[in-house]
PDB file of N, CA and C in Angstrom:
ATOM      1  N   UNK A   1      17.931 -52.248  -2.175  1.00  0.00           N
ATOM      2  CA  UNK A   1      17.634 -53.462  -2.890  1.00  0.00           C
ATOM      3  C   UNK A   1      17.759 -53.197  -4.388  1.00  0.00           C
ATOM      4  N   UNK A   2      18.454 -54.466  -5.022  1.00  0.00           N
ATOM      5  CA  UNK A   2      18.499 -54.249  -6.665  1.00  0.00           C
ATOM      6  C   UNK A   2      17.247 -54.355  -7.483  1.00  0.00           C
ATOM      7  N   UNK A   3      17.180 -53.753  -8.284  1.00  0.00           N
ATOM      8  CA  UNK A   3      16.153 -54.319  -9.200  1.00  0.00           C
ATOM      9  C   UNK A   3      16.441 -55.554 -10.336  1.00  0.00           C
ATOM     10  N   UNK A   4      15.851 -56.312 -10.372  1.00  0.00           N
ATOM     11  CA  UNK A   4      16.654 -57.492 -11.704  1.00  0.00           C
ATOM     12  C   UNK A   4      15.467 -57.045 -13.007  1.00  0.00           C
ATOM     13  N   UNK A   5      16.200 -57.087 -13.767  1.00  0.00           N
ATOM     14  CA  UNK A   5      15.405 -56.864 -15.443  1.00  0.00           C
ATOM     15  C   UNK A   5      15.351 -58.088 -15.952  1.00  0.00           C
ATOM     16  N   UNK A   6      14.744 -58.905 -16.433  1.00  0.00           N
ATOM     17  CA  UNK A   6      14.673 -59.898 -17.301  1.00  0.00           C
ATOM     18  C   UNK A   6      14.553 -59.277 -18.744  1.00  0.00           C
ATOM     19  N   UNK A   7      15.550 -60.066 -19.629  1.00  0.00           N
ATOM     20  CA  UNK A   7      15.656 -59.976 -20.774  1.00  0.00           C
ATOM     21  C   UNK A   7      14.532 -60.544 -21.811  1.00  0.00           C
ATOM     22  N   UNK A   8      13.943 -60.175 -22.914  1.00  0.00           N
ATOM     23  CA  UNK A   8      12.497 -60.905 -23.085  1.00  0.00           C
ATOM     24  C   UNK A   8      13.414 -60.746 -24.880  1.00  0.00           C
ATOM     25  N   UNK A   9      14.264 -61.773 -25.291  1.00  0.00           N
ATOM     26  CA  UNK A   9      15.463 -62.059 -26.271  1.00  0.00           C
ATOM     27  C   UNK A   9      14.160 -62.016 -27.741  1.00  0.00           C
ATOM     28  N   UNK A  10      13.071 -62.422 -27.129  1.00  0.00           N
ATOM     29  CA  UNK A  10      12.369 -62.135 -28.173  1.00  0.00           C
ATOM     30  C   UNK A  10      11.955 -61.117 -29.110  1.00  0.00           C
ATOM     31  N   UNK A  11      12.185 -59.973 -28.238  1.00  0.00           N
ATOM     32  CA  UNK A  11      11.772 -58.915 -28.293  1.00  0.00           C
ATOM     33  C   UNK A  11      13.495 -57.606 -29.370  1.00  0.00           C
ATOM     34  N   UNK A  12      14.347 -58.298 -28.830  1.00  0.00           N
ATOM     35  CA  UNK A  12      15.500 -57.874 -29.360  1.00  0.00           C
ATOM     36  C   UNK A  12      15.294 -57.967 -30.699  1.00  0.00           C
ATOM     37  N   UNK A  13      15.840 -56.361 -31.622  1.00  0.00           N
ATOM     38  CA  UNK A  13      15.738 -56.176 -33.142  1.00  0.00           C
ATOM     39  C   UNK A  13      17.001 -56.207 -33.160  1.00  0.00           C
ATOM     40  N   UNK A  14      18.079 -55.512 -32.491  1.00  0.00           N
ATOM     41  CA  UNK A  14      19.277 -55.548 -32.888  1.00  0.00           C
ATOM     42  C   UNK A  14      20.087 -56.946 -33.002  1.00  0.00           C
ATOM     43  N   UNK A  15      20.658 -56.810 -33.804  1.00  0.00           N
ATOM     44  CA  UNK A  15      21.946 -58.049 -33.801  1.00  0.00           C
ATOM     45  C   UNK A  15      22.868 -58.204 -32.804  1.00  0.00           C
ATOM     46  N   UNK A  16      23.382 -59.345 -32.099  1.00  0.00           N
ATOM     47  CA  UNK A  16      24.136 -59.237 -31.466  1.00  0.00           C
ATOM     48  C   UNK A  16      25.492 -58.878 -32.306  1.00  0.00           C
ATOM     49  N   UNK A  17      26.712 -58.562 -31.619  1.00  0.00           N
ATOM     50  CA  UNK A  17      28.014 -57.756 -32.221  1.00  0.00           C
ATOM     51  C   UNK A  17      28.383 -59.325 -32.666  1.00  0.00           C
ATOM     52  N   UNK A  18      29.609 -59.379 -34.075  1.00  0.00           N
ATOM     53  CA  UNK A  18      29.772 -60.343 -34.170  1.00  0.00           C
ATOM     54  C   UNK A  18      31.488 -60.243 -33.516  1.00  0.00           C
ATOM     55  N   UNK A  19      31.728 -61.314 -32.624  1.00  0.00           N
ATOM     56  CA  UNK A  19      33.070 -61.563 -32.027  1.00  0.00           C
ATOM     57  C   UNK A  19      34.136 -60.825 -32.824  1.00  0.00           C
ATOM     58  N   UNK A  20      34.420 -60.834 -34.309  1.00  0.00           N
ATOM     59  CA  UNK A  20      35.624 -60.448 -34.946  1.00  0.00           C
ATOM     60  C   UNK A  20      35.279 -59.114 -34.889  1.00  0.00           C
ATOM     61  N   UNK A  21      34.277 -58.139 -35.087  1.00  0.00           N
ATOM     62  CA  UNK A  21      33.874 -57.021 -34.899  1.00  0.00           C
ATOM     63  C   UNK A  21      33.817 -56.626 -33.362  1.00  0.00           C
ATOM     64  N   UNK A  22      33.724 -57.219 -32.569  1.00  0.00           N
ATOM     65  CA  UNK A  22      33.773 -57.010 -31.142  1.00  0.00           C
ATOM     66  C   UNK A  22      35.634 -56.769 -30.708  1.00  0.00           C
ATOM     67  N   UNK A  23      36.154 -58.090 -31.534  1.00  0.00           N
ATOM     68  CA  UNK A  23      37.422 -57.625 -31.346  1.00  0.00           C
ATOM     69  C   UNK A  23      38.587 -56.799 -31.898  1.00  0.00           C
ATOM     70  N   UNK A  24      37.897 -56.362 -32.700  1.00  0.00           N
ATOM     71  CA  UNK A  24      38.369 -55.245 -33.714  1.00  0.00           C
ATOM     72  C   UNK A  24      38.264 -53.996 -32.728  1.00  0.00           C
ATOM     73  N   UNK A  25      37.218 -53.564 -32.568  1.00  0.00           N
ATOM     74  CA  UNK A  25      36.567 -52.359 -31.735  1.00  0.00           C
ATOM     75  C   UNK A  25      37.303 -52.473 -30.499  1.00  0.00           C
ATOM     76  N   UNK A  26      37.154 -53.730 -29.806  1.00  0.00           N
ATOM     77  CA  UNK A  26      37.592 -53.148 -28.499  1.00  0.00           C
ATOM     78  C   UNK A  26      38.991 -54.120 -27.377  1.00  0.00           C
ATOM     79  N   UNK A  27      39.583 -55.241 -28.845  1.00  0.00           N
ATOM     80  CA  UNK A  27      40.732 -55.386 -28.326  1.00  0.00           C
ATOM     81  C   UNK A  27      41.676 -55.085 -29.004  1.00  0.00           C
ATOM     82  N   UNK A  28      41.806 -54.990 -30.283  1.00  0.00           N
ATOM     83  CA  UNK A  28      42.809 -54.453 -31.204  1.00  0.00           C
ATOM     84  C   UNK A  28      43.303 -52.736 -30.811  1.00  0.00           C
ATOM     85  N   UNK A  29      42.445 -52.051 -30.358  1.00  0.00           N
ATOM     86  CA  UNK A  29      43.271 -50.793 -29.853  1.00  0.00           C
ATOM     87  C   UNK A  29      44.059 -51.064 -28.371  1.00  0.00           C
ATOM     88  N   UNK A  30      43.600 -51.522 -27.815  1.00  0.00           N
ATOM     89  CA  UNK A  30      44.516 -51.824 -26.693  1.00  0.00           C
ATOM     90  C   UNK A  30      46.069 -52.748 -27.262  1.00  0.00           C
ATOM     91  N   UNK A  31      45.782 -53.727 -28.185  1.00  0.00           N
ATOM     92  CA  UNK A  31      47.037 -54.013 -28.836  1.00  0.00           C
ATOM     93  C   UNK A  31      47.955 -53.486 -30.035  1.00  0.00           C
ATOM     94  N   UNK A  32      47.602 -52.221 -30.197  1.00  0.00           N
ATOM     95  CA  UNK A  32      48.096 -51.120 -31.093  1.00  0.00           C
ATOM     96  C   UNK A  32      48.727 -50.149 -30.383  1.00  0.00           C
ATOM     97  N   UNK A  33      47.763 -49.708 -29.051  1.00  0.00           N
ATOM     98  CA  UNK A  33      48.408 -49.105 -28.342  1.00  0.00           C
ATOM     99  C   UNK A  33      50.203 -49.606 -27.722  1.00  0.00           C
ATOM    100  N   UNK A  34      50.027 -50.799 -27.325  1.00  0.00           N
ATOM    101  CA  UNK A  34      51.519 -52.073 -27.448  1.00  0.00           C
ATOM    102  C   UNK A  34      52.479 -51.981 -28.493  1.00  0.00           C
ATOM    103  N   UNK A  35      51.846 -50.414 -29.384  1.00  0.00           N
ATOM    104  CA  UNK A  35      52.464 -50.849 -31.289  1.00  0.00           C
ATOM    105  C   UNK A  35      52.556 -52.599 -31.677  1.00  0.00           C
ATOM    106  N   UNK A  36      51.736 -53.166 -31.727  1.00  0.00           N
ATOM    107  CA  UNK A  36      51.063 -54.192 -32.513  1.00  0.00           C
ATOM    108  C   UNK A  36      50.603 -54.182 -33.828  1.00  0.00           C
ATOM    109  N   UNK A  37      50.909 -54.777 -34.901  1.00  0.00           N
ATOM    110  CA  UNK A  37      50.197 -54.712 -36.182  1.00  0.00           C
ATOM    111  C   UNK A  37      49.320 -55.375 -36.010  1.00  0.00           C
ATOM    112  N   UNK A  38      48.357 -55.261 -37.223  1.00  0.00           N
ATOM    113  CA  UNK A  38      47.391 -56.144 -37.490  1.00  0.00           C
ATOM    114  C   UNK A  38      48.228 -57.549 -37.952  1.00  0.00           C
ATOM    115  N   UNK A  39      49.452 -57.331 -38.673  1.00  0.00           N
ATOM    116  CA  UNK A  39      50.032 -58.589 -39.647  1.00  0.00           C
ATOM    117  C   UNK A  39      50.457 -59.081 -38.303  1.00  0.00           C
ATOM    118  N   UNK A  40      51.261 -58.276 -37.395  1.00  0.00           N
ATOM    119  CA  UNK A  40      52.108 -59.453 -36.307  1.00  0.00           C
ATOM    120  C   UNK A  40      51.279 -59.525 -35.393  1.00  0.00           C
ATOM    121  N   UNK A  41      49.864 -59.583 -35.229  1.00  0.00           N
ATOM    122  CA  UNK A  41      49.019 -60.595 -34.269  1.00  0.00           C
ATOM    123  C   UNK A  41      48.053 -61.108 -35.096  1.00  0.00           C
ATOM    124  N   UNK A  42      48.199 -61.474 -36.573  1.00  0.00           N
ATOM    125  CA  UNK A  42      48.157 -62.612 -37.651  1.00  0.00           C
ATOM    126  C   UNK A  42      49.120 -63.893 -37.678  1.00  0.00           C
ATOM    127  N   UNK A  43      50.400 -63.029 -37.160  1.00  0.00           N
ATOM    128  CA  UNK A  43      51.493 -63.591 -37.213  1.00  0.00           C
ATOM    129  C   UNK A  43      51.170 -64.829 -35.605  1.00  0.00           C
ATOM    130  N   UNK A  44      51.026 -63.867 -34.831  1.00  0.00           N
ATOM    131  CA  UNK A  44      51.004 -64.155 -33.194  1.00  0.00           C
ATOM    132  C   UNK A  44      50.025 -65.518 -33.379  1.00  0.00           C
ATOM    133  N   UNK A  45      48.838 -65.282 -33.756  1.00  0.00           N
ATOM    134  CA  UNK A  45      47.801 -66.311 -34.104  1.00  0.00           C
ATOM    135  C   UNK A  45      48.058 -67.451 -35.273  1.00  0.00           C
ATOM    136  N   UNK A  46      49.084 -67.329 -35.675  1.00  0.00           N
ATOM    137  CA  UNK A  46      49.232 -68.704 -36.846  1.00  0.00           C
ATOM    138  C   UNK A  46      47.810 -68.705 -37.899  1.00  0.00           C
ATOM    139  N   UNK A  47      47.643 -67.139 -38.645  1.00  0.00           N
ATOM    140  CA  UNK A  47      46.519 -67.173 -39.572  1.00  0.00           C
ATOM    141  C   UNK A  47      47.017 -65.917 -40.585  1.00  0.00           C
ATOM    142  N   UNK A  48      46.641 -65.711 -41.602  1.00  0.00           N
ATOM    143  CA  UNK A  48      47.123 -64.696 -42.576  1.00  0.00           C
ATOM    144  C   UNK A  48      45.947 -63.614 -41.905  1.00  0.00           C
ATOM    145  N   UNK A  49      46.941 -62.224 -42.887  1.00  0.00           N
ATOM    146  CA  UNK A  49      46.225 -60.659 -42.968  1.00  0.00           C
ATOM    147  C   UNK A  49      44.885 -61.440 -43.212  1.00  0.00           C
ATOM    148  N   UNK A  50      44.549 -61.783 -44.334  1.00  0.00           N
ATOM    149  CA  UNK A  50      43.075 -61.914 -44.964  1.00  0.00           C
ATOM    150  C   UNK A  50      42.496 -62.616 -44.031  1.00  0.00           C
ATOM    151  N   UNK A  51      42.916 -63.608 -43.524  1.00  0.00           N
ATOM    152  CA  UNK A  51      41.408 -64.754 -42.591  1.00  0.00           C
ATOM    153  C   UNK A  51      41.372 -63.818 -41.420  1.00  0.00           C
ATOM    154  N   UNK A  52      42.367 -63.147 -40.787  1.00  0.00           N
ATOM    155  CA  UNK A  52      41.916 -62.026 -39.536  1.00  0.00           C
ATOM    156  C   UNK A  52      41.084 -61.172 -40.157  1.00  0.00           C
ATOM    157  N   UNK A  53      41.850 -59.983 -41.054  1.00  0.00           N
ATOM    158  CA  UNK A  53      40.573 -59.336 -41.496  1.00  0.00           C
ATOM    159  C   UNK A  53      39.197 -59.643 -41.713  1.00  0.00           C
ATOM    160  N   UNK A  54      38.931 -60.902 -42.391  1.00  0.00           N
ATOM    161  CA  UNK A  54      37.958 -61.270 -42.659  1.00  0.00           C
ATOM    162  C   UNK A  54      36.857 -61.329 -41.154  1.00  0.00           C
ATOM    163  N   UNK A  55      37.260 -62.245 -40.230  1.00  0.00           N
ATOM    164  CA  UNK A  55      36.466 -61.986 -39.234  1.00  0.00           C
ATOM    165  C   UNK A  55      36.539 -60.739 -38.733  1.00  0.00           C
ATOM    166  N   UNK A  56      37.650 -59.652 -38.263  1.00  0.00           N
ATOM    167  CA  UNK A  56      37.326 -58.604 -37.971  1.00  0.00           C
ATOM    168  C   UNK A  56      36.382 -58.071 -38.407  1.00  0.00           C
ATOM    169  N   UNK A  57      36.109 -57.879 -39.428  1.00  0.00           N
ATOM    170  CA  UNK A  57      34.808 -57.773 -40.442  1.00  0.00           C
ATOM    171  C   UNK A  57      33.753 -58.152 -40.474  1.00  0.00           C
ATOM    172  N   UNK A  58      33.632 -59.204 -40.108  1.00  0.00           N
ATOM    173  CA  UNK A  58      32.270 -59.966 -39.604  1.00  0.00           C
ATOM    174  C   UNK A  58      32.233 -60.427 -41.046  1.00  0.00           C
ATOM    175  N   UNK A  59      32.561 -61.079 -41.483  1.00  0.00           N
ATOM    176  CA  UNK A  59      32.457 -61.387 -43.114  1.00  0.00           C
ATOM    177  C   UNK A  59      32.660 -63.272 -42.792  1.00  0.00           C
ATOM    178  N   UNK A  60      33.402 -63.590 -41.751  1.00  0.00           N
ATOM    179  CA  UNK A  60      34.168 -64.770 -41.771  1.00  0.00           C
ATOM    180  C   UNK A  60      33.329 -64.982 -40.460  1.00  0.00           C
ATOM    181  N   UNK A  61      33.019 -66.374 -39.919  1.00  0.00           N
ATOM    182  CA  UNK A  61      32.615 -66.796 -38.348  1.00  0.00           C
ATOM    183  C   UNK A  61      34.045 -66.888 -37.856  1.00  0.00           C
ATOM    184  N   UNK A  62      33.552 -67.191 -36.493  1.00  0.00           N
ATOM    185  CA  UNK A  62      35.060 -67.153 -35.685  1.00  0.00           C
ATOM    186  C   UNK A  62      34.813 -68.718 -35.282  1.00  0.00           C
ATOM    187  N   UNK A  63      35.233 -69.807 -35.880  1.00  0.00           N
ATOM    188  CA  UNK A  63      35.621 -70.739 -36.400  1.00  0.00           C
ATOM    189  C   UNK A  63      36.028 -71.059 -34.634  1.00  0.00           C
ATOM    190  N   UNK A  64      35.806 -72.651 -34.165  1.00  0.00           N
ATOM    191  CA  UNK A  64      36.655 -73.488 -33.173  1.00  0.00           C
ATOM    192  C   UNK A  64      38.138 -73.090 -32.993  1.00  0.00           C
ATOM    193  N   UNK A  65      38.897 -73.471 -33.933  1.00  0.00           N
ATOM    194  CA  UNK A  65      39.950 -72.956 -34.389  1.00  0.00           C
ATOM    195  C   UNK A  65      40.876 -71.799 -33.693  1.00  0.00           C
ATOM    196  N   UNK A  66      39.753 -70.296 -34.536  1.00  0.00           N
ATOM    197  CA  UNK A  66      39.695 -69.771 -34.208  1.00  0.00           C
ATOM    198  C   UNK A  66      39.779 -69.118 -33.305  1.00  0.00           C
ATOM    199  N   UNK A  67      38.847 -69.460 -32.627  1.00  0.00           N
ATOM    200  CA  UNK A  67      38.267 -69.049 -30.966  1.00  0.00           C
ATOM    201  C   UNK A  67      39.668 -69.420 -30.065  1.00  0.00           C
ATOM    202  N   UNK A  68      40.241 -70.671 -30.491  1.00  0.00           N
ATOM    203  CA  UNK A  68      40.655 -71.370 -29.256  1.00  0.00           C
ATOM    204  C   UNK A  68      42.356 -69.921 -29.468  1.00  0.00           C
ATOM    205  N   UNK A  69      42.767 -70.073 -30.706  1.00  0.00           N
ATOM    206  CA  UNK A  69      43.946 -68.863 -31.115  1.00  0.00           C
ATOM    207  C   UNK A  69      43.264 -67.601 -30.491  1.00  0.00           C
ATOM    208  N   UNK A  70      42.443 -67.011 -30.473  1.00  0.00           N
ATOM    209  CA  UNK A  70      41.543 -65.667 -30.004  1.00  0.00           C
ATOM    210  C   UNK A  70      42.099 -65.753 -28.240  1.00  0.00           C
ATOM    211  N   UNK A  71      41.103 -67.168 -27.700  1.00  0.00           N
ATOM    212  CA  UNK A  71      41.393 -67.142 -26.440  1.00  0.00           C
ATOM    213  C   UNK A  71      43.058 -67.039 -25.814  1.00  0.00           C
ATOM    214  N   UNK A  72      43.824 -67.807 -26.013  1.00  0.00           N
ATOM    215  CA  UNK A  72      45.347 -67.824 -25.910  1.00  0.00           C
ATOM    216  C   UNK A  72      46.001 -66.551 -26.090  1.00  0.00           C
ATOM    217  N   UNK A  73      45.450 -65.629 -27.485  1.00  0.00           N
ATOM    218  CA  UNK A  73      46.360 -64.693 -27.473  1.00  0.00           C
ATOM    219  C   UNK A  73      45.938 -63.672 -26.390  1.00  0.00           C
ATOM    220  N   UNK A  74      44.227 -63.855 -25.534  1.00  0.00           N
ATOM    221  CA  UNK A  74      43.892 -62.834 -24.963  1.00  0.00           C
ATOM    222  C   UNK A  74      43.980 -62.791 -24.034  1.00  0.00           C
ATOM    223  N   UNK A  75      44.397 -64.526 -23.341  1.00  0.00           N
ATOM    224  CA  UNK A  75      43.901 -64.727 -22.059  1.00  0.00           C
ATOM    225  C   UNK A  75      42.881 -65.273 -21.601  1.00  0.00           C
ATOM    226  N   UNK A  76      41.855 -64.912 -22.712  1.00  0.00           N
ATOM    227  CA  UNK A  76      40.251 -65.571 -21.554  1.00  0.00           C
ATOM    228  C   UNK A  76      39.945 -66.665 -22.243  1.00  0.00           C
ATOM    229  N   UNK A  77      40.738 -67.370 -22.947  1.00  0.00           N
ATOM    230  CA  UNK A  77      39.887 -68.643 -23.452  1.00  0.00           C
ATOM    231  C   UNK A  77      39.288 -68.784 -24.392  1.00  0.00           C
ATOM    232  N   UNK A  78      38.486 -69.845 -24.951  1.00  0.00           N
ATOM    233  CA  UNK A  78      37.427 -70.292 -26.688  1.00  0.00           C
ATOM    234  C   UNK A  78      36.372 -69.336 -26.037  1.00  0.00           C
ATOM    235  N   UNK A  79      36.109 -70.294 -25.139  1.00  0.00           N
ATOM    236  CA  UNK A  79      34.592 -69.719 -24.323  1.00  0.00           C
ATOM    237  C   UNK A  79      33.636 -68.602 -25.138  1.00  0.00           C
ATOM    238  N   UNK A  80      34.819 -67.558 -24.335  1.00  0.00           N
ATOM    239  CA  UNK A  80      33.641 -65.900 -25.296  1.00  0.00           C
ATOM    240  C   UNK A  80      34.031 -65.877 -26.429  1.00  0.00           C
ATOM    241  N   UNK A  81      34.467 -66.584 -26.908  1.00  0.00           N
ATOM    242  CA  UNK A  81      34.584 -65.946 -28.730  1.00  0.00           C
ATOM    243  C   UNK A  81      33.441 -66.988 -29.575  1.00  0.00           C
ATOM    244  N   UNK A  82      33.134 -68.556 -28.795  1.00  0.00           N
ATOM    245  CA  UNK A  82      32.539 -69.119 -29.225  1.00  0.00           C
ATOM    246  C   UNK A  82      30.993 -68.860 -28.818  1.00  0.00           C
ATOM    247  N   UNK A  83      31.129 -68.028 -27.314  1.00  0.00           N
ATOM    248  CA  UNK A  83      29.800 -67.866 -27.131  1.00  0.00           C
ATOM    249  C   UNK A  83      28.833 -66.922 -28.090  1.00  0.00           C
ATOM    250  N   UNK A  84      29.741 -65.489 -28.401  1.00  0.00           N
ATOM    251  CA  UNK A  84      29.890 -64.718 -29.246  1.00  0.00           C
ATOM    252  C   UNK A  84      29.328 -65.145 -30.338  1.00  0.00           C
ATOM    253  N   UNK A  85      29.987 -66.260 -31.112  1.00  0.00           N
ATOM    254  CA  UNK A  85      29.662 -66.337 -32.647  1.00  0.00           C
ATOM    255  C   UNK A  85      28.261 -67.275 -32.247  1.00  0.00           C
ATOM    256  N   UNK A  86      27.789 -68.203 -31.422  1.00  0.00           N
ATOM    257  CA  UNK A  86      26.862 -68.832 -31.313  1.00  0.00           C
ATOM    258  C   UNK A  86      25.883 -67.734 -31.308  1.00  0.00           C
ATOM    259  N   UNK A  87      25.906 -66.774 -30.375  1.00  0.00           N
ATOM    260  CA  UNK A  87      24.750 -65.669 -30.094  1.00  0.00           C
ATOM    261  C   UNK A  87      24.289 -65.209 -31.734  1.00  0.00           C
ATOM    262  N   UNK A  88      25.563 -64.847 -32.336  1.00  0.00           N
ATOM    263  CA  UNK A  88      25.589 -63.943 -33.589  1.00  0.00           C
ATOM    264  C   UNK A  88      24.868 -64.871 -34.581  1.00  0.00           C
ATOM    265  N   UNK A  89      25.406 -66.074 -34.321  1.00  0.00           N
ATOM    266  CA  UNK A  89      24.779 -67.320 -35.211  1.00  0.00           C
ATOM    267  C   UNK A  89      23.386 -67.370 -35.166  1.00  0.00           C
ATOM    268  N   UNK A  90      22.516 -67.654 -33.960  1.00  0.00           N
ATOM    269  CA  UNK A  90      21.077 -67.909 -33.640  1.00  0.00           C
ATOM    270  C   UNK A  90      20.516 -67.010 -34.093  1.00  0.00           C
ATOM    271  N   UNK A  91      20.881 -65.375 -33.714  1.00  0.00           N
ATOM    272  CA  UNK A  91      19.939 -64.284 -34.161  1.00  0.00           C
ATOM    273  C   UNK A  91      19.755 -64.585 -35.637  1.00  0.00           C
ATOM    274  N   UNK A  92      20.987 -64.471 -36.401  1.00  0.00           N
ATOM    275  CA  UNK A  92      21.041 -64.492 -37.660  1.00  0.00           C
ATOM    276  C   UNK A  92      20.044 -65.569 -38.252  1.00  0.00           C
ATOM    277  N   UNK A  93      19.789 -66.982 -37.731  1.00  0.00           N
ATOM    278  CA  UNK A  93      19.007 -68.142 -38.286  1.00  0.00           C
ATOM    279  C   UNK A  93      17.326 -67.537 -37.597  1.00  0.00           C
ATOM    280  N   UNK A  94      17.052 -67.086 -36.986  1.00  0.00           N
ATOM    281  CA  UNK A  94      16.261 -66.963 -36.357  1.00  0.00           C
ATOM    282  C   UNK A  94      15.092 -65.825 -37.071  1.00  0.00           C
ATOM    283  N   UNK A  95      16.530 -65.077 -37.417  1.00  0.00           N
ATOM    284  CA  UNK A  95      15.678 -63.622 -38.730  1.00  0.00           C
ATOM    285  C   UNK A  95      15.350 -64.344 -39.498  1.00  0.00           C
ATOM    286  N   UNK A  96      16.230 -65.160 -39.926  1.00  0.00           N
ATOM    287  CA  UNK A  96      16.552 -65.787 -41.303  1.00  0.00           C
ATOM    288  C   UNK A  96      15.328 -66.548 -42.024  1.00  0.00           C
ATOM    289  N   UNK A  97      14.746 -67.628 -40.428  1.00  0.00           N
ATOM    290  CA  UNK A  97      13.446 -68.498 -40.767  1.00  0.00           C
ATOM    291  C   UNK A  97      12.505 -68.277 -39.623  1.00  0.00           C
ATOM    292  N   UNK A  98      12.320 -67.038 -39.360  1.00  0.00           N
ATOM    293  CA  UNK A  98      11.318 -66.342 -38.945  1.00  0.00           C
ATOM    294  C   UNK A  98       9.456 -66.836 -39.463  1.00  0.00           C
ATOM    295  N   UNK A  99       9.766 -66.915 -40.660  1.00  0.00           N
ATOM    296  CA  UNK A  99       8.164 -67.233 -41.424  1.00  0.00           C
ATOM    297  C   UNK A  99       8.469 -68.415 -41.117  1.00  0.00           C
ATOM    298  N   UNK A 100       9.173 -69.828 -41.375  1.00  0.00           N
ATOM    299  CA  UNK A 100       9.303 -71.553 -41.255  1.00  0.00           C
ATOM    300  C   UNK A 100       8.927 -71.337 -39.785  1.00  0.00           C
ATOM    301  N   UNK A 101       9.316 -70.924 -38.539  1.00  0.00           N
ATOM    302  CA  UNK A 101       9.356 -70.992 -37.130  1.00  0.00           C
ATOM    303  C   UNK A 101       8.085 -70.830 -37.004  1.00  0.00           C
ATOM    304  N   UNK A 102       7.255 -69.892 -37.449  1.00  0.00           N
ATOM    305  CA  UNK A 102       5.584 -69.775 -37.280  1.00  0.00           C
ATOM    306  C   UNK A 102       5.144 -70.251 -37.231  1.00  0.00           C
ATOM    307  N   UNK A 103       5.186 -71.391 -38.010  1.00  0.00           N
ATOM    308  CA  UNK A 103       4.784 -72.975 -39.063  1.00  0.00           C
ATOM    309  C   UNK A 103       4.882 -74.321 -37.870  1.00  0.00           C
ATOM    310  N   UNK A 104       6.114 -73.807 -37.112  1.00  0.00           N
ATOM    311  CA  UNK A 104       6.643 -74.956 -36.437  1.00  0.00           C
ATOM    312  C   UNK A 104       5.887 -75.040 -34.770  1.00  0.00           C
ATOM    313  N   UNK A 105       4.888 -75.795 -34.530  1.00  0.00           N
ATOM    314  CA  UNK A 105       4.520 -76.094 -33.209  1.00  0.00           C
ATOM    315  C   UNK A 105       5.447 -76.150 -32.104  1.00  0.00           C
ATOM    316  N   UNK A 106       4.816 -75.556 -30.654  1.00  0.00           N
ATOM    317  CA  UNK A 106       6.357 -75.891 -29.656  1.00  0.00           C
ATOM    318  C   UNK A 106       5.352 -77.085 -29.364  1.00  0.00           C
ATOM    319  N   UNK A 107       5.826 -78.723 -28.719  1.00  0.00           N
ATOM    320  CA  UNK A 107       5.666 -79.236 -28.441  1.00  0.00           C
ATOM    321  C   UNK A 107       5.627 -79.446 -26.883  1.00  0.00           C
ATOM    322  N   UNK A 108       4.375 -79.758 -25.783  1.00  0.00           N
ATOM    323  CA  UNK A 108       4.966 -79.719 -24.435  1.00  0.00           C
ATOM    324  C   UNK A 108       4.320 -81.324 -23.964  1.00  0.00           C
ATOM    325  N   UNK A 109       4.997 -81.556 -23.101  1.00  0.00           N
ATOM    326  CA  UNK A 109       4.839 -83.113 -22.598  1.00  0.00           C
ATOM    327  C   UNK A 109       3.652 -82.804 -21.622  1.00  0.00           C
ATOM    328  N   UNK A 110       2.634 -83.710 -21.254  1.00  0.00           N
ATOM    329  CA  UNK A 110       1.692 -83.694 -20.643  1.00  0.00           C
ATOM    330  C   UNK A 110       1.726 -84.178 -19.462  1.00  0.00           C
TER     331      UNK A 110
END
């Protein structure tokens, strides 16, 4: 029999990875290995060196846009690139107004 872990998200310090950094790390070597540039799957995606770099970097979000060029060139779709930046998004607002959230009552229906 398995054991199931529940995740308690509250409890998480680390950041989630941000998508352009996720795909830097671990799809860009598989498309280098292909001898792929960085410029000709800028090229491939209809976006310059700089706006790829930039999200590779985590400097830039990975934009609708984005995501939907990400999914196409990879195969799997917006989906994980948007789920990705949403995750990366929440943690980030969440550090962010940590003290305002204290402040803020959860409301429950009776």
């Amino acid at each position: 029999m398995t054991q199931e872990f529940v995740v308690q998200r509250d409890k998480i310090t680390r950041p989630p990875v941000h998508p352009g950094v996720f795909f830097e790390r671990n799809i860009l070597p598989e498309f280098r290995r292909q001898r792929r540039t960085v410029g000709e799957i800028a090229l491939l995606l209809g976006v310059s060196r700089q706006a790829l770099y930039r999200v590779m970097e985590g400097k830039a979000a990975v934009t609708a846009d984005m995501a939907v060029r990400l999914g196409k060139l990879c195969g799997n779709g917006p989906d994980l690139w948007l789920n990705l930046q949403a995750r990366h998004d929440v943690w980030e607002a969440t550090q962010r107004l940590a003290e305002d959230l204290k402040r803020i009552p959860t409301l429950r229906e009776e």
